[in-house]
Protein backbone atom coordinates (compact mmCIF):
# COMPACT_ATOMS: atom_id res chain seq x y z
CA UNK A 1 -6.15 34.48 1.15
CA UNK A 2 -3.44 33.18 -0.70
CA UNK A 3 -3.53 32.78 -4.35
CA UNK A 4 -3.20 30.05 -6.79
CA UNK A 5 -2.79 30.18 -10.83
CA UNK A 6 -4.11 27.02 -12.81
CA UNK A 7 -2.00 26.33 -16.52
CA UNK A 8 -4.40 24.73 -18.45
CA UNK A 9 -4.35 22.84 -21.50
CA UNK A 10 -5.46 24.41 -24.44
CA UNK A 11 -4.49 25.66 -27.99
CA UNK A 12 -1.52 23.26 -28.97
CA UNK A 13 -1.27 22.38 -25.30
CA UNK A 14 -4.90 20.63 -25.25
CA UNK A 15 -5.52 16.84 -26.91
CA UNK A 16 -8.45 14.58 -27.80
CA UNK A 17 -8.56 12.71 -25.08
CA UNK A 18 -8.16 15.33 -22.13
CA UNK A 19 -11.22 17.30 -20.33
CA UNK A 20 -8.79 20.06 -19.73
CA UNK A 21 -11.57 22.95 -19.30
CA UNK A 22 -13.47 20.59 -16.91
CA UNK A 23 -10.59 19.15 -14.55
CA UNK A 24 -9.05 22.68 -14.08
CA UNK A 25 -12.35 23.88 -12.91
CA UNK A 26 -12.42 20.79 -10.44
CA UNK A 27 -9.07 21.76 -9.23
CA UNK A 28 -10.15 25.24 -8.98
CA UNK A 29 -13.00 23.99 -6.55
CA UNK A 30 -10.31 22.35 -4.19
CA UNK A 31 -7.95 25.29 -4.10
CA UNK A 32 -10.35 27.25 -3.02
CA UNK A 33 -11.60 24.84 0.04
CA UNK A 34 -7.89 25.07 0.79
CA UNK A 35 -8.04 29.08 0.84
CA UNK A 36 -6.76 29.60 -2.30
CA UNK A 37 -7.93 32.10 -5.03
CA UNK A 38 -7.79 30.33 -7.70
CA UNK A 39 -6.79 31.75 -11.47
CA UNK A 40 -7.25 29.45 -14.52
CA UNK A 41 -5.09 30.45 -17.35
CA UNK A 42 -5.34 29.20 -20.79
CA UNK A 43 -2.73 30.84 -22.99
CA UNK A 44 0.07 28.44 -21.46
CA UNK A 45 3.56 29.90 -23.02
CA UNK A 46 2.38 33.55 -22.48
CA UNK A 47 1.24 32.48 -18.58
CA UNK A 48 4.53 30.43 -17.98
CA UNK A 49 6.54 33.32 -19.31
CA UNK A 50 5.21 35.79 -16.78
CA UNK A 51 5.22 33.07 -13.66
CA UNK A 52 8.81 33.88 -13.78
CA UNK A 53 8.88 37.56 -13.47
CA UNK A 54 7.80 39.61 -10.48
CA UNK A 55 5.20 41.55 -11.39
CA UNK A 56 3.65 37.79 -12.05
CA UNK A 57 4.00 36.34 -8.92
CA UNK A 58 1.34 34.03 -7.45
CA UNK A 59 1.65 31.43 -4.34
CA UNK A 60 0.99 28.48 -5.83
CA UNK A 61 1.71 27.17 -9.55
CA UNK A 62 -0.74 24.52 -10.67
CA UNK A 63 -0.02 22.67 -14.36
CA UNK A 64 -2.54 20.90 -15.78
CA UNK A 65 -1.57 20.48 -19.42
CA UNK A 66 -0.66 18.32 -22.45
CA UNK A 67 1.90 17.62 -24.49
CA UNK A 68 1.88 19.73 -27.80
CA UNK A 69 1.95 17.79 -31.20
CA UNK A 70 1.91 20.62 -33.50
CA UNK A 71 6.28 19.91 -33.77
CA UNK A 72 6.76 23.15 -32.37
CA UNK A 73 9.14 23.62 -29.22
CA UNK A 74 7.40 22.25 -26.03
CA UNK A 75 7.67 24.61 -24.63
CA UNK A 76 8.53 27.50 -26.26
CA UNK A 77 11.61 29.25 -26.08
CA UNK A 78 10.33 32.18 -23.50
CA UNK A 79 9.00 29.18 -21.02
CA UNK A 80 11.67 27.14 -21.22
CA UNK A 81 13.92 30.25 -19.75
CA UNK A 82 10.46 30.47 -17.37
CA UNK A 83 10.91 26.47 -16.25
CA UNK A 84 14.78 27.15 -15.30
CA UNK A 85 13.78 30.48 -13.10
CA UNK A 86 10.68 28.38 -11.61
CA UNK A 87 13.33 25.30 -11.04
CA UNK A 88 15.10 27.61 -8.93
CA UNK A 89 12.32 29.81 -7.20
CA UNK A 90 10.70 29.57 -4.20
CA UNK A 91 7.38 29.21 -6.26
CA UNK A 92 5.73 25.75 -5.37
CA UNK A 93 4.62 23.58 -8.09
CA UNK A 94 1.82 20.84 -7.90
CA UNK A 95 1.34 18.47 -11.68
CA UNK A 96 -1.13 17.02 -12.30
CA UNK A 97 -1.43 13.75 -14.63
CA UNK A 98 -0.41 14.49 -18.23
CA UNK A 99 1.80 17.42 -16.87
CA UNK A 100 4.46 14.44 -17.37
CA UNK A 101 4.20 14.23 -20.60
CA UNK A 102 4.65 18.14 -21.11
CA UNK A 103 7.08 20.25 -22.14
CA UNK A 104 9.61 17.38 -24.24
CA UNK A 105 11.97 19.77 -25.01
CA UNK A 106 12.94 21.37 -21.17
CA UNK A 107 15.07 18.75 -19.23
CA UNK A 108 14.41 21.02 -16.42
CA UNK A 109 11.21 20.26 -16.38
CA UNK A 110 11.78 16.98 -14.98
CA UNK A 111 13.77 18.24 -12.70
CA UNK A 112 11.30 20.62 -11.28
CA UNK A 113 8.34 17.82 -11.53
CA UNK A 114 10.51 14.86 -10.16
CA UNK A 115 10.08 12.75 -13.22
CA UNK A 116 7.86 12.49 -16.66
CA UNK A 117 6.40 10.17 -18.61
CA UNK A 118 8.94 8.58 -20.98
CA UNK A 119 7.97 7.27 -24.72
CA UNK A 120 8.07 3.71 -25.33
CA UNK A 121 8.51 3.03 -22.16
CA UNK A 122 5.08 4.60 -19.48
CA UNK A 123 2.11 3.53 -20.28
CA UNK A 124 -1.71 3.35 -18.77
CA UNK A 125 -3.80 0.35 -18.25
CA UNK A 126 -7.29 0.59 -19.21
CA UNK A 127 -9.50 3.69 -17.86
CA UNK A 128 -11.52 2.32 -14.50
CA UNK A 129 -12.12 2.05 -10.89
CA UNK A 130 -8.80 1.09 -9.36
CA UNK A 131 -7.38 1.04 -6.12
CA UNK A 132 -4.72 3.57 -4.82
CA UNK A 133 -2.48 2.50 -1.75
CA UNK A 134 -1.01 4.64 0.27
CA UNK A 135 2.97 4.12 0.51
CA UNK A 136 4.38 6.84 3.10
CA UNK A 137 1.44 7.09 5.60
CA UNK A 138 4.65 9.35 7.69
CA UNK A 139 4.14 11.65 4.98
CA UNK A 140 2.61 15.35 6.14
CA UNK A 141 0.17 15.00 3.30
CA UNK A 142 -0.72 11.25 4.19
CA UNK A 143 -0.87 11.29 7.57
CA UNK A 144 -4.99 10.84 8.48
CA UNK A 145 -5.30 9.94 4.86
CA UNK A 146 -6.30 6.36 3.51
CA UNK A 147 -5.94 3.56 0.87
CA UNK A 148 -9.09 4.70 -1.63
CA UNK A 149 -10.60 4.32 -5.02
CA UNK A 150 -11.06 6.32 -7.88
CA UNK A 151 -12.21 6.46 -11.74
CA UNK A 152 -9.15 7.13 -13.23
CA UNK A 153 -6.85 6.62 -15.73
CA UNK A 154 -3.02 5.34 -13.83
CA UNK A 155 0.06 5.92 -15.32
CA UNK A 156 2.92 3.25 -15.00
CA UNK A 157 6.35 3.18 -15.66
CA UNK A 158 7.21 6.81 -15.48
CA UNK A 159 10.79 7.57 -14.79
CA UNK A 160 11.23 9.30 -11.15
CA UNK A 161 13.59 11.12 -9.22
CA UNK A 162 15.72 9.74 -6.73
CA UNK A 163 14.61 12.85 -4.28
CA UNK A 164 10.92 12.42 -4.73
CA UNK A 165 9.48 10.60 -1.71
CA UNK A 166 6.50 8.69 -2.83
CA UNK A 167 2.92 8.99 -1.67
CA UNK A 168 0.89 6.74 -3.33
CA UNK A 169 1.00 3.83 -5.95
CA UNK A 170 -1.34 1.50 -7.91
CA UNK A 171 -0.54 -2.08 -9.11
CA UNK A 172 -0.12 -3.40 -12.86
CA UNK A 173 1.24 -6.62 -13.46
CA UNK A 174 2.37 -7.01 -10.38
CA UNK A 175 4.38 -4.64 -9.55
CA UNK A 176 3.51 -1.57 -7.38
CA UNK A 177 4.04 1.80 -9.76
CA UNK A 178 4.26 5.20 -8.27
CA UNK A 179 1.90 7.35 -8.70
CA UNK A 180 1.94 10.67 -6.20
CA UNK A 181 4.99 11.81 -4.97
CA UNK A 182 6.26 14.97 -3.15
CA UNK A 183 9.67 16.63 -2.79
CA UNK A 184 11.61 19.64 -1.67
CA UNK A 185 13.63 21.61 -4.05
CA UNK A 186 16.97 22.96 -3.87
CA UNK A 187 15.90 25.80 -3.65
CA UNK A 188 13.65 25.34 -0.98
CA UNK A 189 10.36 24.87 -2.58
CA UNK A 190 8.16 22.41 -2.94
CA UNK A 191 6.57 20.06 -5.72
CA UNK A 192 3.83 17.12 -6.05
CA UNK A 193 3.06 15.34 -8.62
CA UNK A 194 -0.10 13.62 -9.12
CA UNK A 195 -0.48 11.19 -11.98
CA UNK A 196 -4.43 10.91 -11.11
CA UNK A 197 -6.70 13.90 -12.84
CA UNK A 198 -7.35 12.49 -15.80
CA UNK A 199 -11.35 13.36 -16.12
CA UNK A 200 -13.38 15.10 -13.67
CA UNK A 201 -14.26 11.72 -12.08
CA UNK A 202 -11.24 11.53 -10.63
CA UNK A 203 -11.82 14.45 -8.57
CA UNK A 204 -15.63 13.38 -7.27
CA UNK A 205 -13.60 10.61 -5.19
CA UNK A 206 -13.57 11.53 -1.43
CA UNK A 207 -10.24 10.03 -0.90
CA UNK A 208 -8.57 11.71 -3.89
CA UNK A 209 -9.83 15.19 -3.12
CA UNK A 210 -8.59 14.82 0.52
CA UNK A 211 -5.16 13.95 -0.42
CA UNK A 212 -5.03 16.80 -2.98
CA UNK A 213 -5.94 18.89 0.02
CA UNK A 214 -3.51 17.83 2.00
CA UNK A 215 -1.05 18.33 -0.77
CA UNK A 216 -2.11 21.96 -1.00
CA UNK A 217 -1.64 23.03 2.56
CA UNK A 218 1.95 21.26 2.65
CA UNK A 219 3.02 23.05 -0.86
CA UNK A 220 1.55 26.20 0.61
CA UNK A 221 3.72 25.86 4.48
CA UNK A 222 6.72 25.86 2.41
CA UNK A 223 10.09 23.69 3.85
CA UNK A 224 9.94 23.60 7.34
């Protein structure tokens, strides 16, 4: 059985408005219907530090985290070195919602997520049942998957890389805003992003929890 570690947010990493204990253990639930073990770590620098060394080694890296408003470094300087190995690693990544807004201070992190959110810029419309359509149905991960609905808070208007091959999207204003996408790395890994996950709502809808499965088995194949 492969294994699977879970960053969580807490400490400086965690926020008023995030069910971070409650998500991860919903995530933990659907890596382990995928065959994953599933690890949930709390103390996020010391964890991210130690992703990045050998004796640390897991199959599948899972952030679920925050961004930090205590004006320290996000994050600090130990993970930032660990975010530049991980860039470069053939560790697969999946983020999940406010992942984007993590770690300010790393530009590699946006490299190795395929975008964040960006300040004055991203936002969310109100919390709510909306509708997620499907954009790639070509996609490994899409392919037998459908449009579906979900309880959820959506960001919009997060910056994205030109590499990432969107999933999925939701409509604001009328325009269509990416909001799952997937991509191989350089260095042959693989990342998703998923901007859904913000309560554990969001992970009692059918069509959401298949997708995420989906998403694990392709992270887990590795490039073909």
């Amino acid at each position: 059985m492969k294994e699977a570690v879970i960053i969580t947010g807490s400490g400086r990493y965690a926020d008023p408005w995030h069910r971070f204990p409650e998500t991860s253990r919903s995530l933990a639930s659907i890596l382990e219907k995928a065959g994953h073990t599933a690890m949930i770590r709390e103390d996020v620098d010391d964890t991210l530090a130690g992703c990045a060394t050998a004796e640390h080694s897991t199959d599948l890296l899972v952030f679920n985290v925050g961004l930090p408003r205590d004006g320290r470094p996000s994050p600090a300087p130990e993970g930032a070195a660990a975010i530049r190995s991980i860039l470069h690693s053939p560790l697969p990544v999946l983020a999940m919602h406010s992942s984007s807004t993590s770690f300010a201070d790393s530009p590699e992190w946006e490299a190795l997520i395929g975008g964040r959110w960006i300040r004055g810029t991203s936002m969310h419309p109100p919390h709510g049942n909306a509708h997620v359509e499907l954009a790639d149905q070509r996609h490994p991960i899409t392919v037998g998957c459908e449009d579906f609905t979900v309880d959820d808070e959506r960001y919009s208007y997060l910056r994205r890389s030109a590499n990432s091959r969107v999933l999925a999207t939701h409509e604001h204003a009328g325009e269509q805003h990416p909001l799952i996408w997937a991509f191989d790395r350089p260095s042959g890994a693989r990342t998703v992003y998923d901007g859904l996950g913000h309560c554990p709502a969001s992970y009692q809808s059918p069509g959401h929890v298949r997708l995420l499965l989906a998403a694990v088995q392709w992270l887990s194949r590795g490039s073909d």
